[in-house]
Protein backbone atom coordinates (compact mmCIF):
# COMPACT_ATOMS: atom_id res chain seq x y z
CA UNK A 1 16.64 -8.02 3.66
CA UNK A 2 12.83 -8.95 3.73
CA UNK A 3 10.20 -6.65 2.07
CA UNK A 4 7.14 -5.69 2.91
CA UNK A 5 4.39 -4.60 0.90
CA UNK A 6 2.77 -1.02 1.49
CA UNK A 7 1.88 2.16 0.50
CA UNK A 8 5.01 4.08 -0.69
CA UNK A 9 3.37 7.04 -2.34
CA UNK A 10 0.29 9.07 -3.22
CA UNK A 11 -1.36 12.14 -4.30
CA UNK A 12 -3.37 14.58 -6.97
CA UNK A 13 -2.16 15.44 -10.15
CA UNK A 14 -2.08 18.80 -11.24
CA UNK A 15 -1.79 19.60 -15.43
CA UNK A 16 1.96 20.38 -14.92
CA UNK A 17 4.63 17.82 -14.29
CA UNK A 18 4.80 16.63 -10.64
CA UNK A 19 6.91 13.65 -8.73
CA UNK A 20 5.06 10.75 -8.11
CA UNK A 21 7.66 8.35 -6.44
CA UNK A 22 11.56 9.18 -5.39
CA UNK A 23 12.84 6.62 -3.04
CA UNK A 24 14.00 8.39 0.50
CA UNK A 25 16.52 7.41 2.61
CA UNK A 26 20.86 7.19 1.85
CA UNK A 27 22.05 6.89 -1.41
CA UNK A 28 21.55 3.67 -1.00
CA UNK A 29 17.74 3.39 -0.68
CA UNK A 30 16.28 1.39 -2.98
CA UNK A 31 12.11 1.34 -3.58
CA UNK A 32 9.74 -1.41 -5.59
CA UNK A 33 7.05 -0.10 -7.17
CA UNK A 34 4.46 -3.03 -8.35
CA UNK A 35 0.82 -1.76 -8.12
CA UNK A 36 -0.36 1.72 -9.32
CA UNK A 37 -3.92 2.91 -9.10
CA UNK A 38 -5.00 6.30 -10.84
CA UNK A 39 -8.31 7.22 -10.39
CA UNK A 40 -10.05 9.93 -12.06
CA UNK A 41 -12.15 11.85 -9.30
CA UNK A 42 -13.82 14.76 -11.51
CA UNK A 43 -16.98 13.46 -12.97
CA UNK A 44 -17.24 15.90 -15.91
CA UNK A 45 -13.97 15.71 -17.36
CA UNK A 46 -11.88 12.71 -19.21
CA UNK A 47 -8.25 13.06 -18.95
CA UNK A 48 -4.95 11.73 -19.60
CA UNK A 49 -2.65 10.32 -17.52
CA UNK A 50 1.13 10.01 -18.27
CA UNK A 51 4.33 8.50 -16.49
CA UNK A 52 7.98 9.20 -16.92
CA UNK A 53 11.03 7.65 -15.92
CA UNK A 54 14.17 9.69 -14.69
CA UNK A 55 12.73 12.60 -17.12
CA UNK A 56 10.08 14.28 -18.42
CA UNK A 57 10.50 14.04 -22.28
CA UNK A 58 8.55 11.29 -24.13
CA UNK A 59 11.86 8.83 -24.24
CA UNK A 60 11.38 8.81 -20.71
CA UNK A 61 7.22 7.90 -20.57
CA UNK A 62 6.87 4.61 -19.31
CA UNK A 63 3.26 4.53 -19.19
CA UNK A 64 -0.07 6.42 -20.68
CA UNK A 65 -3.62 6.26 -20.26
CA UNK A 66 -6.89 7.83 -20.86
CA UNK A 67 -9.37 8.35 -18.30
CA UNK A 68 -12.99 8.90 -18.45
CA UNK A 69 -14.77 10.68 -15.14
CA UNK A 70 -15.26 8.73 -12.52
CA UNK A 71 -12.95 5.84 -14.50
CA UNK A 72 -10.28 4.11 -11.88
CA UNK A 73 -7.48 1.93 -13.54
CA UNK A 74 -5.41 -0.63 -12.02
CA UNK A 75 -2.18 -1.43 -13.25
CA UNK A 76 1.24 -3.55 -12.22
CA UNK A 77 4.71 -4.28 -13.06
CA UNK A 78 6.77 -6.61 -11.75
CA UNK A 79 9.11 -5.22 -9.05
CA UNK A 80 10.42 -2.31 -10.49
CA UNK A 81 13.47 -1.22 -8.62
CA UNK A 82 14.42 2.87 -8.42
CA UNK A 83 17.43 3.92 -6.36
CA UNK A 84 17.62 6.98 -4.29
CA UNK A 85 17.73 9.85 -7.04
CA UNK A 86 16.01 8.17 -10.17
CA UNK A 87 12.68 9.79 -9.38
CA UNK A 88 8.81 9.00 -11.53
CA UNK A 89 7.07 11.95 -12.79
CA UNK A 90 3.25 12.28 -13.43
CA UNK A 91 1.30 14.58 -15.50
CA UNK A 92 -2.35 14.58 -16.57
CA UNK A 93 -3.28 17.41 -19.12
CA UNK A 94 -7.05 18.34 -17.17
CA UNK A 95 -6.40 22.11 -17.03
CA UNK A 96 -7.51 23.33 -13.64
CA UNK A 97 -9.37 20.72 -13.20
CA UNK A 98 -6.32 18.99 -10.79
CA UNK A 99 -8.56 15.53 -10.41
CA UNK A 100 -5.99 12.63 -11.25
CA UNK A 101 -5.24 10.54 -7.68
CA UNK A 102 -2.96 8.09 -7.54
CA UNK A 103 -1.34 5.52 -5.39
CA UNK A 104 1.88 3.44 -5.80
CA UNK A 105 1.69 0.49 -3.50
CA UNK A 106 5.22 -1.99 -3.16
CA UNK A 107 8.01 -2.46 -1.06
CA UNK A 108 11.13 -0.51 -0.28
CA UNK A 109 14.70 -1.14 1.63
């Protein structure tokens, strides 16, 4: 099966724990995240941004960054393949704030 390249999820982060990418389809569905880009939007506040794997605990954090207002950062893996029900969790800890966007751009089948 061929892949294409795209979009495959995005959003704002609030302080709590929120999904960032769960593959959709059958049981079967398999997704390829490469390129993530997390931009802080707020142009007062720093913040932190954190990823998770299949849980929230820190054995589970896969990735984590600071970001200062207005700061954008761009970052890859190679094709990172989650099946339908393994799901990535984001979290930034900018109280009320809610100014963390991402995007997850790769392929999916």
């Amino acid at each position: 099966m061929a892949l294409s390249y795209k979009l495959l999820a995005s959003g704002l982060l609030t302080s709590g724990m929120g999904v960032i990418y769960n593959p959709s389809g059958d049981s079967r569905a398999v997704g390829y995240p490469k390129t993530w880009l997390v931009h802080n939007t707020n142009s007062s506040f720093s913040g932190d941004f954190k990823a998770f794997f299949g849980g929230s605990g820190v054995g589970n954090r896969i990735y984590s960054m600071s970001l200062e207002p207005n700061d954008t950062i761009l970052f890859e893996y190679n094709l990172m393949p989650i099946q339908s029900g393994k799901v990535i969790f984001g979290q930034t800890d900018v109280t009320g704030h809610n100014n963390i966007n991402y995007f997850v751009f790769g392929a999916d089948e």
